[in-house]
C-alpha atoms as a PDB file:
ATOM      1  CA  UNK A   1     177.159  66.001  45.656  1.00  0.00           C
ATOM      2  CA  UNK A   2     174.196  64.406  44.158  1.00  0.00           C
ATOM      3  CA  UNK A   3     173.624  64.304  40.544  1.00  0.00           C
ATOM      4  CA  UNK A   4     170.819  67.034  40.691  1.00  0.00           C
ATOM      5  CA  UNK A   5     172.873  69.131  42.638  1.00  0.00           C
ATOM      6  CA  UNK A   6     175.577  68.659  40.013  1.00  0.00           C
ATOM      7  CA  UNK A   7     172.756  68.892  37.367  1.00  0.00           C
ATOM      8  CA  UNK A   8     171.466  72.421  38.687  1.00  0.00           C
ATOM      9  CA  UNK A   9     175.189  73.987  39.200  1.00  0.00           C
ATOM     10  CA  UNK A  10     175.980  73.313  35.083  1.00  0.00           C
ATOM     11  CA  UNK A  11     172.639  74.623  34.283  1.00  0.00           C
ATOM     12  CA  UNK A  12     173.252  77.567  36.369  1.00  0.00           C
ATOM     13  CA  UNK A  13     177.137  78.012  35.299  1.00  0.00           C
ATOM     14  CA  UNK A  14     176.110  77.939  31.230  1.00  0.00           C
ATOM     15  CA  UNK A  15     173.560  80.421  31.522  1.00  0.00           C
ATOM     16  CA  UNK A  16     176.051  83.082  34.251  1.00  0.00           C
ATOM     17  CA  UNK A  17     178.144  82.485  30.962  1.00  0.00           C
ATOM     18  CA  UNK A  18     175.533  84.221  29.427  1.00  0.00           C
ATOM     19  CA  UNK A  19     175.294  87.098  31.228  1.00  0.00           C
ATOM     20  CA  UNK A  20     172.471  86.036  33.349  1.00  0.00           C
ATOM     21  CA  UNK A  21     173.289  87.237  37.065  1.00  0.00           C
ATOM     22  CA  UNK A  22     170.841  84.497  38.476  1.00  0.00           C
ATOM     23  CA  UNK A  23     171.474  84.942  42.217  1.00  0.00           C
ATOM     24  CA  UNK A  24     168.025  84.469  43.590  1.00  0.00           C
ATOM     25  CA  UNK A  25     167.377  81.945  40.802  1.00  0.00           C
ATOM     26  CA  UNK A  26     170.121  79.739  41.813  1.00  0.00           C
ATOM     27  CA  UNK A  27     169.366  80.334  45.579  1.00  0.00           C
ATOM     28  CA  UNK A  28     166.036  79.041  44.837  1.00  0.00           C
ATOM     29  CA  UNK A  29     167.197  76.074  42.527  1.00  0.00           C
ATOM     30  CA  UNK A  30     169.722  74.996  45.653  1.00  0.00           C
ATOM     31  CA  UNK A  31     167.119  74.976  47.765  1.00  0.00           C
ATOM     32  CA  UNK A  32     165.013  73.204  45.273  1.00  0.00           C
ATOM     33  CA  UNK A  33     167.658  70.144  44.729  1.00  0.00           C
ATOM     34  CA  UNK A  34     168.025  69.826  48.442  1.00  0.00           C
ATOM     35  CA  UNK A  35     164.345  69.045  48.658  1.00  0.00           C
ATOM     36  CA  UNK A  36     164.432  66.603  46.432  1.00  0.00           C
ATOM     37  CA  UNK A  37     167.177  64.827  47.786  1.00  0.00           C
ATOM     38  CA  UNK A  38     165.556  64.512  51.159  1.00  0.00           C
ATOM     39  CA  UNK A  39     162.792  62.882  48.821  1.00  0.00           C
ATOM     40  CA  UNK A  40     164.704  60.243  47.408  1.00  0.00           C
ATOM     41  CA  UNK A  41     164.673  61.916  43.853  1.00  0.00           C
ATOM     42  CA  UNK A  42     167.413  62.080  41.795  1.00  0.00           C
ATOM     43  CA  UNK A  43     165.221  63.790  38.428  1.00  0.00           C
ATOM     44  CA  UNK A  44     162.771  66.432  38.372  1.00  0.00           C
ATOM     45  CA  UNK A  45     159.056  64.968  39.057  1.00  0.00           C
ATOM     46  CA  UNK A  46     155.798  67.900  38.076  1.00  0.00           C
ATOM     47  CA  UNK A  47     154.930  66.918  41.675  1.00  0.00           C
ATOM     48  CA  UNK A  48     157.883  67.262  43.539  1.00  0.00           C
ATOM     49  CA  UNK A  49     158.202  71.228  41.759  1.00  0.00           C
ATOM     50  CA  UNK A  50     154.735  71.818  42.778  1.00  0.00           C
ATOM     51  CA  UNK A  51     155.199  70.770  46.233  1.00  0.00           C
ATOM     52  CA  UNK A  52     158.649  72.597  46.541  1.00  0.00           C
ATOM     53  CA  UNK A  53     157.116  75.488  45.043  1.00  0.00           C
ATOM     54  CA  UNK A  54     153.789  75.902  46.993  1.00  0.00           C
ATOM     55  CA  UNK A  55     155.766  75.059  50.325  1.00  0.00           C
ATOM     56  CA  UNK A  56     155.517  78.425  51.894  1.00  0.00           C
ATOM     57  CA  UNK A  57     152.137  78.292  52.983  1.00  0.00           C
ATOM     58  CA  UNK A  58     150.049  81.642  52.493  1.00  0.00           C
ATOM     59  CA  UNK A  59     152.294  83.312  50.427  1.00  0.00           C
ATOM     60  CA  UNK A  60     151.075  84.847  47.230  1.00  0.00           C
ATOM     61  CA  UNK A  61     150.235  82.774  44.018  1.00  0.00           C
ATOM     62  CA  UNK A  62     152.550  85.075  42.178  1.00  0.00           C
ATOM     63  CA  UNK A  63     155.432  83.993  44.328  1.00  0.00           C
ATOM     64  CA  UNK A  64     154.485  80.440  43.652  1.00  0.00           C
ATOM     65  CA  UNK A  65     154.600  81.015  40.363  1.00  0.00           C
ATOM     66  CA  UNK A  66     157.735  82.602  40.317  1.00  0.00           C
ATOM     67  CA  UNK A  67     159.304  79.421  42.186  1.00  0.00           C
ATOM     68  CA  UNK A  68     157.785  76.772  39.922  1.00  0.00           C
ATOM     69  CA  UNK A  69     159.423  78.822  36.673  1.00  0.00           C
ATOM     70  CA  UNK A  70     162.932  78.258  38.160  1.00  0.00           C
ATOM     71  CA  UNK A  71     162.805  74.770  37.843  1.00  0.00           C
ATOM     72  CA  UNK A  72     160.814  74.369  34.666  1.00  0.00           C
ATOM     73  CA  UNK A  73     163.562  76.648  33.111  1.00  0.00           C
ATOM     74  CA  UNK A  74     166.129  74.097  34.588  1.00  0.00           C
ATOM     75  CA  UNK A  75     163.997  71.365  33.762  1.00  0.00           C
ATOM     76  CA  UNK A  76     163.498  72.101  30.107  1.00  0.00           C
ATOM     77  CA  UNK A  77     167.564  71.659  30.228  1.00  0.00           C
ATOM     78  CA  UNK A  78     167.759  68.473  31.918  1.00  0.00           C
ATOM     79  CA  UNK A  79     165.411  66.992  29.523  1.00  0.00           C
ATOM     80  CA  UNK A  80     168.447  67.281  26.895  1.00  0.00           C
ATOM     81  CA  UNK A  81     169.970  65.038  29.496  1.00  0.00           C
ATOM     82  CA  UNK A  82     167.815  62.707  31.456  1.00  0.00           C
ATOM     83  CA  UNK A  83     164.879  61.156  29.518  1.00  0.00           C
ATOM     84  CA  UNK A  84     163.268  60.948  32.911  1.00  0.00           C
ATOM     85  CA  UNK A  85     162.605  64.223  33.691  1.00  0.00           C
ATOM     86  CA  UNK A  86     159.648  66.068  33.768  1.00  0.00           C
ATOM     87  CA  UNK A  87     158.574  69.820  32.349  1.00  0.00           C
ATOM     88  CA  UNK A  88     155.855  71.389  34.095  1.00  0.00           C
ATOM     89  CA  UNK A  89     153.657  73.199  31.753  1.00  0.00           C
ATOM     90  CA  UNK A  90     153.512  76.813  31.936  1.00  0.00           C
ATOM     91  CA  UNK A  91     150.099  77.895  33.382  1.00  0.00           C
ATOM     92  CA  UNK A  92     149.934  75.334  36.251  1.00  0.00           C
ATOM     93  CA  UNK A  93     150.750  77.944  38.839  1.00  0.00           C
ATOM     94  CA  UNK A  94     149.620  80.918  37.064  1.00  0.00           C
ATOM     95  CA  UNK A  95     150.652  84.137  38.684  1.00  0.00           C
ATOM     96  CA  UNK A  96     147.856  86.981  39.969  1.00  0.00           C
ATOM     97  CA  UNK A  97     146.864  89.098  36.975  1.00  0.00           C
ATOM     98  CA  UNK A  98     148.398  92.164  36.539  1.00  0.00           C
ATOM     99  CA  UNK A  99     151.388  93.486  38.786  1.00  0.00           C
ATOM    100  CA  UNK A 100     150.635  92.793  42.534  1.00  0.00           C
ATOM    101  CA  UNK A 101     151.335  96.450  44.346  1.00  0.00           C
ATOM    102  CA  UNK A 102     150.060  99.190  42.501  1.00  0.00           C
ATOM    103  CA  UNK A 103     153.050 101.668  42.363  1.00  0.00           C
ATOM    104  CA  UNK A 104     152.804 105.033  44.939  1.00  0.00           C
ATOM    105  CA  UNK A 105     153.178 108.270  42.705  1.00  0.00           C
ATOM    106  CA  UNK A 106     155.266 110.761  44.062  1.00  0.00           C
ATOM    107  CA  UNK A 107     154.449 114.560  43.532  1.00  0.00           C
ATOM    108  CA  UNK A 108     157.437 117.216  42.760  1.00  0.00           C
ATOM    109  CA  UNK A 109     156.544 118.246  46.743  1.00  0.00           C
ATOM    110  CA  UNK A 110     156.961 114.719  47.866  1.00  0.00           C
ATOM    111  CA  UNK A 111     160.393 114.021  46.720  1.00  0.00           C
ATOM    112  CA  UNK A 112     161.404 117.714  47.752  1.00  0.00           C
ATOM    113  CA  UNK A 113     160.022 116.747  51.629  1.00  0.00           C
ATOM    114  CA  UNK A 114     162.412 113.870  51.090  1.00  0.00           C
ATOM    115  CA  UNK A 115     165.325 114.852  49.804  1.00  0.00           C
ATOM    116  CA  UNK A 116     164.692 117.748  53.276  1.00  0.00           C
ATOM    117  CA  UNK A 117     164.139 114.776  55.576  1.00  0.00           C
ATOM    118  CA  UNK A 118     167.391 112.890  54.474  1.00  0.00           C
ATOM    119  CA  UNK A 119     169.231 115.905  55.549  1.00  0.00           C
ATOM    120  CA  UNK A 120     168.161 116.005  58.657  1.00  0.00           C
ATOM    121  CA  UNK A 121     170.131 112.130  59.389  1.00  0.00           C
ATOM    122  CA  UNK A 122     172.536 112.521  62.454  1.00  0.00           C
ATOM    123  CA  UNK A 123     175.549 110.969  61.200  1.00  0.00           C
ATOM    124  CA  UNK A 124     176.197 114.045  57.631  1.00  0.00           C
ATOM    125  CA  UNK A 125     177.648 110.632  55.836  1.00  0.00           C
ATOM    126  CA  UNK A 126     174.724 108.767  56.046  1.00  0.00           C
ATOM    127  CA  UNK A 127     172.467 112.252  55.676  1.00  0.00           C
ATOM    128  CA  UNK A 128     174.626 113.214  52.401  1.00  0.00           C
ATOM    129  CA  UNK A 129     174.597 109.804  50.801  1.00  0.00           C
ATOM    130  CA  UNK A 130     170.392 109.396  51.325  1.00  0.00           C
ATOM    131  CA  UNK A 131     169.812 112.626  50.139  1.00  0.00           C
ATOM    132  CA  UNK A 132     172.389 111.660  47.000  1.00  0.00           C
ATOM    133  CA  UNK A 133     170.845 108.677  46.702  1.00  0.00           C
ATOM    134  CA  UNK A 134     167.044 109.088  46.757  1.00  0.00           C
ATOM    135  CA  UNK A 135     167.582 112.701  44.135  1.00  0.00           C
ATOM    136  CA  UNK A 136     169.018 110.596  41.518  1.00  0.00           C
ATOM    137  CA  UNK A 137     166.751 107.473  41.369  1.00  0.00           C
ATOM    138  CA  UNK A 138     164.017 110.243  41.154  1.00  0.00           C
ATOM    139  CA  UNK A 139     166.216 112.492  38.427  1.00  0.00           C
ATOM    140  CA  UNK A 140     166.733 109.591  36.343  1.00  0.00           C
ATOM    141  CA  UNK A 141     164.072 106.370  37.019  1.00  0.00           C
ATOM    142  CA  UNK A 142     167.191 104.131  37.651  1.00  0.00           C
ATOM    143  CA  UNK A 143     166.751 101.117  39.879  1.00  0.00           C
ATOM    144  CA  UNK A 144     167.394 100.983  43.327  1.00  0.00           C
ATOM    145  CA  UNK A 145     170.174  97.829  42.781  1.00  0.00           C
ATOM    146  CA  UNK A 146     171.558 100.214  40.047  1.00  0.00           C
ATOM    147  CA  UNK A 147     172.082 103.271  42.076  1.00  0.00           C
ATOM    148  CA  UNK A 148     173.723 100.724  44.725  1.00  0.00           C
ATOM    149  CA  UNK A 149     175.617  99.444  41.893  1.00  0.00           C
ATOM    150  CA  UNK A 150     177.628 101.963  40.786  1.00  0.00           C
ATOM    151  CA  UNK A 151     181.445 102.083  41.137  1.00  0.00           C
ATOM    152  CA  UNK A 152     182.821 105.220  41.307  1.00  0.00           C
ATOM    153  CA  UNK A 153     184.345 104.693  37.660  1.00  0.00           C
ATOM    154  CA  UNK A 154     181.205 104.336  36.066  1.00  0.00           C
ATOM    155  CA  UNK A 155     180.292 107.953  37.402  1.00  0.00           C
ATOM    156  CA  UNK A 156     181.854 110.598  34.770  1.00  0.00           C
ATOM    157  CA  UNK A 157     180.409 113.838  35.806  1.00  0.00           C
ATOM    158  CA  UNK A 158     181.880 115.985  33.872  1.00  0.00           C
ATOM    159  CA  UNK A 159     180.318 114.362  31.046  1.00  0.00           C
ATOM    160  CA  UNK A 160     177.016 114.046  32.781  1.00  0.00           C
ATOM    161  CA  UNK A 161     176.418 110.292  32.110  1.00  0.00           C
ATOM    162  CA  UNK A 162     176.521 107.304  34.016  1.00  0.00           C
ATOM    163  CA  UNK A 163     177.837 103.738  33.125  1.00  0.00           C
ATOM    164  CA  UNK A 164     175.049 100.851  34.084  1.00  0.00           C
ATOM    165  CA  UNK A 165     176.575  97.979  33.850  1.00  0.00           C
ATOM    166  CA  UNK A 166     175.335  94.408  33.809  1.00  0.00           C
ATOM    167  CA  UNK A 167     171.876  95.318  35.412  1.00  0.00           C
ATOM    168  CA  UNK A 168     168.531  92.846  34.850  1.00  0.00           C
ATOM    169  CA  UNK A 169     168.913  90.127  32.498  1.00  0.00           C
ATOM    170  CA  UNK A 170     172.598  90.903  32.266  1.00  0.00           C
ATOM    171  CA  UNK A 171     172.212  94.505  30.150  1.00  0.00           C
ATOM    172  CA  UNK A 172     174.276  97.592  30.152  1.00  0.00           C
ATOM    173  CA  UNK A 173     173.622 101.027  29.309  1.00  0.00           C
ATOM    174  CA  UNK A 174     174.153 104.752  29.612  1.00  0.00           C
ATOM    175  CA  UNK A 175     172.853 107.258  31.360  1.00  0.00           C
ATOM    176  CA  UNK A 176     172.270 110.722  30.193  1.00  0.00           C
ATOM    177  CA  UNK A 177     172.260 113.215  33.240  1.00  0.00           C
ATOM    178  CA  UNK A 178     171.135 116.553  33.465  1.00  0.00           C
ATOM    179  CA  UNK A 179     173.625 119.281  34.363  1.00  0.00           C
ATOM    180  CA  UNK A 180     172.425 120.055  37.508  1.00  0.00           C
ATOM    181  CA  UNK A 181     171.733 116.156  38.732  1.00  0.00           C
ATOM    182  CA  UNK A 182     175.628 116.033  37.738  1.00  0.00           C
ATOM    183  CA  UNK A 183     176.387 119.195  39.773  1.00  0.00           C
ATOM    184  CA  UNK A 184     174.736 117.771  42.746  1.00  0.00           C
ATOM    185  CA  UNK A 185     176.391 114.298  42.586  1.00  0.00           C
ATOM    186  CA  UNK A 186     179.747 116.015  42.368  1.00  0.00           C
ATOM    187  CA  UNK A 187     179.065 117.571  45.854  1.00  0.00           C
ATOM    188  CA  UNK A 188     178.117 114.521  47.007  1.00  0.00           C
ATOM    189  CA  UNK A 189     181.544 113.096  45.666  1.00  0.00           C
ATOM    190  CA  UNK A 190     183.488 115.620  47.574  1.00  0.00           C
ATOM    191  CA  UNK A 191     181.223 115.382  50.822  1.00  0.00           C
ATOM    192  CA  UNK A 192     182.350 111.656  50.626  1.00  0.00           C
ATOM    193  CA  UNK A 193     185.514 111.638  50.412  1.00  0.00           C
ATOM    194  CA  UNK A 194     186.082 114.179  52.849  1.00  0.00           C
ATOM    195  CA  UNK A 195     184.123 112.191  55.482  1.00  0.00           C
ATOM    196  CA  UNK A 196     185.174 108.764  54.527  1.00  0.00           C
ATOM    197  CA  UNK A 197     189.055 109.237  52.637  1.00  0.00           C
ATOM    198  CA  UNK A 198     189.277 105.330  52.938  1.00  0.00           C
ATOM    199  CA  UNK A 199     186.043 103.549  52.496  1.00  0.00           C
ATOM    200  CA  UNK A 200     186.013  99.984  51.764  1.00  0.00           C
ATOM    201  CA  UNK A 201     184.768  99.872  48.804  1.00  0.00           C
ATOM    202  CA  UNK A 202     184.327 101.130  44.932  1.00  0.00           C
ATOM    203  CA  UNK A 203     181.096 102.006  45.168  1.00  0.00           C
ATOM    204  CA  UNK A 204     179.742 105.383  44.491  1.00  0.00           C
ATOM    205  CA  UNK A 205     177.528 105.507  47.658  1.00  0.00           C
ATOM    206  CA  UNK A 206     178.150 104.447  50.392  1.00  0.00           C
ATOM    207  CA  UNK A 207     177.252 103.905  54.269  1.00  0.00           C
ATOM    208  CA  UNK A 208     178.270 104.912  57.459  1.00  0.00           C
ATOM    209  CA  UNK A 209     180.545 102.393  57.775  1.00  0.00           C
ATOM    210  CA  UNK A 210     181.897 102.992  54.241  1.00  0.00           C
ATOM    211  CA  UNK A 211     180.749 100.019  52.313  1.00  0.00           C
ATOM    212  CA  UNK A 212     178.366  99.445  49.763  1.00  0.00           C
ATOM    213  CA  UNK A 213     174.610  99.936  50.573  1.00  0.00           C
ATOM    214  CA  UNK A 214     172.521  96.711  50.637  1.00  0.00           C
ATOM    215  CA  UNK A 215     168.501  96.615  50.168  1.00  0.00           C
ATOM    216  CA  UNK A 216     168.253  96.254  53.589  1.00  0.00           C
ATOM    217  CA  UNK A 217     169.987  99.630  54.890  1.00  0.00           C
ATOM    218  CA  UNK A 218     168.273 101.237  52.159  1.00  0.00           C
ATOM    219  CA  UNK A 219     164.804  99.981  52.761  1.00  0.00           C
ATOM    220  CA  UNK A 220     165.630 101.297  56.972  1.00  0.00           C
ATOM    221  CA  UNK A 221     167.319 104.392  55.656  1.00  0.00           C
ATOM    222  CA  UNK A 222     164.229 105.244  53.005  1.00  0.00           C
ATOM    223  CA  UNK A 223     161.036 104.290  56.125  1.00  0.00           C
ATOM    224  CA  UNK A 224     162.670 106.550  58.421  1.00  0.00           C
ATOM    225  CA  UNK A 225     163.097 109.354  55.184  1.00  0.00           C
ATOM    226  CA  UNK A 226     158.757 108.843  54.807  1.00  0.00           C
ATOM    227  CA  UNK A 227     158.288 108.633  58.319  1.00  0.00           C
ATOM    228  CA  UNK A 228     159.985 112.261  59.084  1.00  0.00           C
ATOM    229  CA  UNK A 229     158.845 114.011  55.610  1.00  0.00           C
ATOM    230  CA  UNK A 230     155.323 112.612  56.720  1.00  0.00           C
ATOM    231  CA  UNK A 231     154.865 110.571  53.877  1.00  0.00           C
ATOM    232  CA  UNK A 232     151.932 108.248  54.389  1.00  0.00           C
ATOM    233  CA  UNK A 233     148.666 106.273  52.684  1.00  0.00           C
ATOM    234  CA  UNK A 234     145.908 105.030  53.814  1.00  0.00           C
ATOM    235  CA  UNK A 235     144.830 101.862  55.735  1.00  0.00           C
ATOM    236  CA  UNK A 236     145.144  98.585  53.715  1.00  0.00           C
ATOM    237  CA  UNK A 237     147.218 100.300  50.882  1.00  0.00           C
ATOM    238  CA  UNK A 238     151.114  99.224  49.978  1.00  0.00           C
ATOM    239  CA  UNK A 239     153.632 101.403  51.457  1.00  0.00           C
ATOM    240  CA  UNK A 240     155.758 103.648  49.669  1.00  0.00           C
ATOM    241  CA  UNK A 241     158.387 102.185  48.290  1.00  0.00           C
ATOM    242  CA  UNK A 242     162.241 103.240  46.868  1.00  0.00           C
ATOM    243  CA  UNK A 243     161.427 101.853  43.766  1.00  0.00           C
ATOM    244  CA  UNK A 244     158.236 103.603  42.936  1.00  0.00           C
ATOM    245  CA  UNK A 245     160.762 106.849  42.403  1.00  0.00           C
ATOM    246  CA  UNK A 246     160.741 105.115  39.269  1.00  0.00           C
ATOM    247  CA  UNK A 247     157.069 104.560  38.495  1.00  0.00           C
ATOM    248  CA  UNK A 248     157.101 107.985  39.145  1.00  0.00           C
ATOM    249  CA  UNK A 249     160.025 109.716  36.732  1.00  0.00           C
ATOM    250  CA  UNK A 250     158.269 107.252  33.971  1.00  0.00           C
ATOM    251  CA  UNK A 251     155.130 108.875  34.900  1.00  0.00           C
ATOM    252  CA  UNK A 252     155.864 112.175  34.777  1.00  0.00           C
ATOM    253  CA  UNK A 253     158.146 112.201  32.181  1.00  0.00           C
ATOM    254  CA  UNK A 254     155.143 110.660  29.963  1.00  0.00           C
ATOM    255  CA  UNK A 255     152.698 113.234  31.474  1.00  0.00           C
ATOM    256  CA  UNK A 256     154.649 116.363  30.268  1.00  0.00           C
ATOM    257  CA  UNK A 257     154.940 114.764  26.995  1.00  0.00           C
ATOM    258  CA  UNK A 258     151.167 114.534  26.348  1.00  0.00           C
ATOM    259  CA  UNK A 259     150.997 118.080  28.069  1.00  0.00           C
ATOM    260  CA  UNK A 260     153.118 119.402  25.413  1.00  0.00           C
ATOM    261  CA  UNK A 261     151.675 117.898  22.554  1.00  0.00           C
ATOM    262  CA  UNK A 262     154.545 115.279  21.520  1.00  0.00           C
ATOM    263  CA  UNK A 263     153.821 112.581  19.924  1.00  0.00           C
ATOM    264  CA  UNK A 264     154.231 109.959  22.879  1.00  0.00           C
ATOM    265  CA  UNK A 265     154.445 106.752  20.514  1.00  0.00           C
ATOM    266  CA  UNK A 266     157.492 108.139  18.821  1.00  0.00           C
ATOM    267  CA  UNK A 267     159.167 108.523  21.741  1.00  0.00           C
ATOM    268  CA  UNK A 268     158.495 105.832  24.283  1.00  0.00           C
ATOM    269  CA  UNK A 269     161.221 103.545  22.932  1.00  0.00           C
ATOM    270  CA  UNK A 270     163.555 106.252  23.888  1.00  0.00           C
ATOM    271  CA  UNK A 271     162.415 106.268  27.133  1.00  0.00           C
ATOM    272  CA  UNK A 272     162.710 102.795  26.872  1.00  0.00           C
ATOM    273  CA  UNK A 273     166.046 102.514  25.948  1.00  0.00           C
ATOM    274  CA  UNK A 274     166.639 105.451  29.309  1.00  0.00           C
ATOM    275  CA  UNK A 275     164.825 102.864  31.548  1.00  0.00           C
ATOM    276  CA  UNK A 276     166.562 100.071  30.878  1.00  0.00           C
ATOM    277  CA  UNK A 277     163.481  97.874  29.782  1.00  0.00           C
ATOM    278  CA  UNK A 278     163.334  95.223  27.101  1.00  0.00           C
ATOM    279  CA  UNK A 279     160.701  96.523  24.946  1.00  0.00           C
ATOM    280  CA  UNK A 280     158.502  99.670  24.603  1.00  0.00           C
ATOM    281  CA  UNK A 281     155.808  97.690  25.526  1.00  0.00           C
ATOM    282  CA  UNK A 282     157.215  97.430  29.091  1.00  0.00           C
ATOM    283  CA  UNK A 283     157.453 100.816  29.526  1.00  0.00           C
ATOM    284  CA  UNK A 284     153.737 101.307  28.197  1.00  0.00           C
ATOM    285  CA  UNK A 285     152.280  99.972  31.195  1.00  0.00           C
ATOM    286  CA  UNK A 286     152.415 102.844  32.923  1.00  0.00           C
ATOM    287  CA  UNK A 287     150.002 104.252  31.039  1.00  0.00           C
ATOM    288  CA  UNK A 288     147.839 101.702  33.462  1.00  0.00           C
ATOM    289  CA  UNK A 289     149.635 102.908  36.858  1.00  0.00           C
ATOM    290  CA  UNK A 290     148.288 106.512  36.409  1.00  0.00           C
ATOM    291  CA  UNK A 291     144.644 107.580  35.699  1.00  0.00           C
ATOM    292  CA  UNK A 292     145.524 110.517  34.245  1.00  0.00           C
ATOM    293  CA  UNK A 293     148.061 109.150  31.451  1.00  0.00           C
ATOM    294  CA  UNK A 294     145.283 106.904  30.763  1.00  0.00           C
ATOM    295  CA  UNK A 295     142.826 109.765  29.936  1.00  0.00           C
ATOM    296  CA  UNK A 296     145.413 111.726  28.125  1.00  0.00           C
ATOM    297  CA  UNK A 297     145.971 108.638  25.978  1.00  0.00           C
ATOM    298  CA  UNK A 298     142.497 108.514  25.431  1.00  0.00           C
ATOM    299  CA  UNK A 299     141.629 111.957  25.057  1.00  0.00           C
ATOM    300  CA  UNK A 300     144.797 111.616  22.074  1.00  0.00           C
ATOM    301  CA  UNK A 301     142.760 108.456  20.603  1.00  0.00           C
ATOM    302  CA  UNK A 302     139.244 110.369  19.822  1.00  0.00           C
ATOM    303  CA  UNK A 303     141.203 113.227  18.559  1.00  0.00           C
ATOM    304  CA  UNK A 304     143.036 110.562  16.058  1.00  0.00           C
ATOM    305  CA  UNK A 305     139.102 109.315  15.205  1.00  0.00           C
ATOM    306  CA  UNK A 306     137.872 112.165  15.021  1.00  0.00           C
ATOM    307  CA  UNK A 307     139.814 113.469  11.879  1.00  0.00           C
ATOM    308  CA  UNK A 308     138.337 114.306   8.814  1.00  0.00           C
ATOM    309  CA  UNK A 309     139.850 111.048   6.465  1.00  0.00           C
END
C-alpha cells in the first residue's frame, strides 16, 4: 500500500471515529489515491485534484465540485503531515448556484394515487411494503436512506415514535408519529411477518426476497408506482423523485402554518429539529421551492411594515 493510500485510510478512520459515515467520501478518496499513484505522486498536487476531479467528462460542475471537496478536506489533514502537500482553495470548482433539480410537489391526490398504485404490485409483500414505505416518508418528511434504515427495534408503535439513528453527518433523532401513521405501520408489521416469518434481515421494510431495500429497488419500485398512478411532468423537467415526498411534507406543513396564522419563525426550528437538518436556515429554503410559501411570506412581511409603530 502506498503512503497516500495509507494517508487517506487514517484520515478516513479518525473522522468514522467521529461519527462521520463517509461511504461515498471514502469511495471517492480510493479512487482518488489510485489516480495518483498511476501518476507517480505520492502527495496531493492542486493539479492532480483538479484533473481527478473534472475526469468525468460532461458531468455537472456541481458534481465536480463535490469531488474536488473530498480531497481538499483530506488534504487540509495531510498538510499536518507532509509539508509537501497542497490545499486547493475553496471556490476553484465552484458548484452551480442554487440546488440543481428543483423539487416536484406532491398534492394530497398525488400521494393518495400512489399509495393506490403500490397496492396494485403482484407479489402482496412487495405491494404492502411500497405502500408502507412511500405513506410514511410522506407522513413524516423522513429520508428515503432513513426509512430503509430502520431496524425493527427502532420502530415502537405503541408509542408512536421512531428511533433515527446515525443518519447524515452521523445524527440521531426521534420521530414523533401520528396515531394513525402508527396504526398503519402496525398492519404493515403484521402483513410482514405473516408473509415473510424469516426474513434476512432487521430491517423494518423489507423486499421480496426479505432483505433490506437498497436505492436501487426503491428507485424501480417508486417509477413503476408514478408510471401506474399516472404521475408525470412535462418535457425537459426532472422526474419525480422519492425524495421530493419530503420537499413536499416541509411544504405543506409550512403552508398550513401561514394558513392558520402561526407565527412560522417561531416554529421552523421545530420543524427543523423533525427534519433532521442542521440549522433552521436549512429548512428555510423551502420557502424558495414553492411560489406560494414565498408569497405568503411576503404577504406576512408588508403586514409586519405596515403596522402603526
Amino acid at each position: 500500500m502506498t503512503a497516500l493510500r495509507e494517508a487517506a485510510g487514517r484520515y478516513l478512520a479518525i473522522r468514522r471515529g467521529l461519527g462521520y459515515k463517509l461511504k461515498t467520501e471514502g469511495r471517492m478518496l480510493g479512487q482518488f489515491a489510485v489516480f495518483c499513484d498511476a501518476l507517480g505522486l505520492d502527495h496531493v498536487t492542486i493539479d492532480a485534484a483538479v484533473a481527478w476531479a473534472t475526469a468525468p467528462a460532461g458531468a455537472d460542475t456541481s458534481w465536480w465540485a463535490a469531488r474536488l471537496t473530498v480531497v481538499r478536506e483530506f488534504a487540509r489533514f495531510q498538510a499536518a503531515f507532509d509539508r509537501r502537500t497542497e490545499v486547493p482553495p475553496a471556490g476553484l470548482l465552484p458548484r452551480t448556484a442554487g440546488r440543481t433539480q428543483q423539487p416536484y410537489l406532491y398534492s394530497p391526490a398525488e400521494i393518495a394515487a400512489m399509495l393506490q398504485a403500490a397496492r396494485r404490485f403482484a407479489n402482496p409483500l412487495r405491494a404492502a411494503t411500497a405502500e408502507a414505505l412511500i405513506g410514511l416518508m410522506a407522513a413524516t418528511g423522513i429520508r428515503t436512506g432513513e426509512a430503509m434504515g430502520l431496524d425493527r427495534d427502532d420502530t415502537d408503535l405503541a408509542g408512536a415514535v421512531l428511533a433515527i439513528r446515525n443518519s447524515k453527518s452521523g445524527k440521531s433523532r426521534l420521530v414523533p408519529l401520528h396515531a394513525s401513521t402508527a396504526g398503519h405501520l402496525a398492519a404493515y408489521r403484521q402483513r410482514r411477518d405473516r408473509l415473510c416469518p424469516h426474513p434476512a434481515t432487521e430491517a423494518f421494510f423489507v423486499s421480496s426476497y426479505g432483505t433490506r431495500l437498497n436505492h436501487t429497488s426503491v428507485s424501480k419500485t417508486f417509477a413503476r408506482v408514478l408510471a401506474t398512478a399516472e404521475i408525470t411532468t412535462p418535457a425537459g423537467a426532472a422526474r419525480p423523485r422519492p425524495y421530493d415526498l419530503r420537499h413536499s411534507f416541509a411544504v405543506t406543513t409550512m403552508a398550513n402554518w401561514y394558513a392558520s396564522g402561526a407565527d412560522v419563525a417561531h416554529l421552523l426550528p421545530a420543524l427543523s429539529t423533525y427534519l433532521g437538518h442542521i440549522s433552521p436556515a436549512t429548512t428555510y429554503w423551502y420557502l424558495h421551492a414553492c411560489p406560494q410559501l414565498m408569497t405568503e411570506a411576503a404577504k406576512r412581511l408588508e403586514a409586519t411594515w405596515e403596522e402603526p409603530s
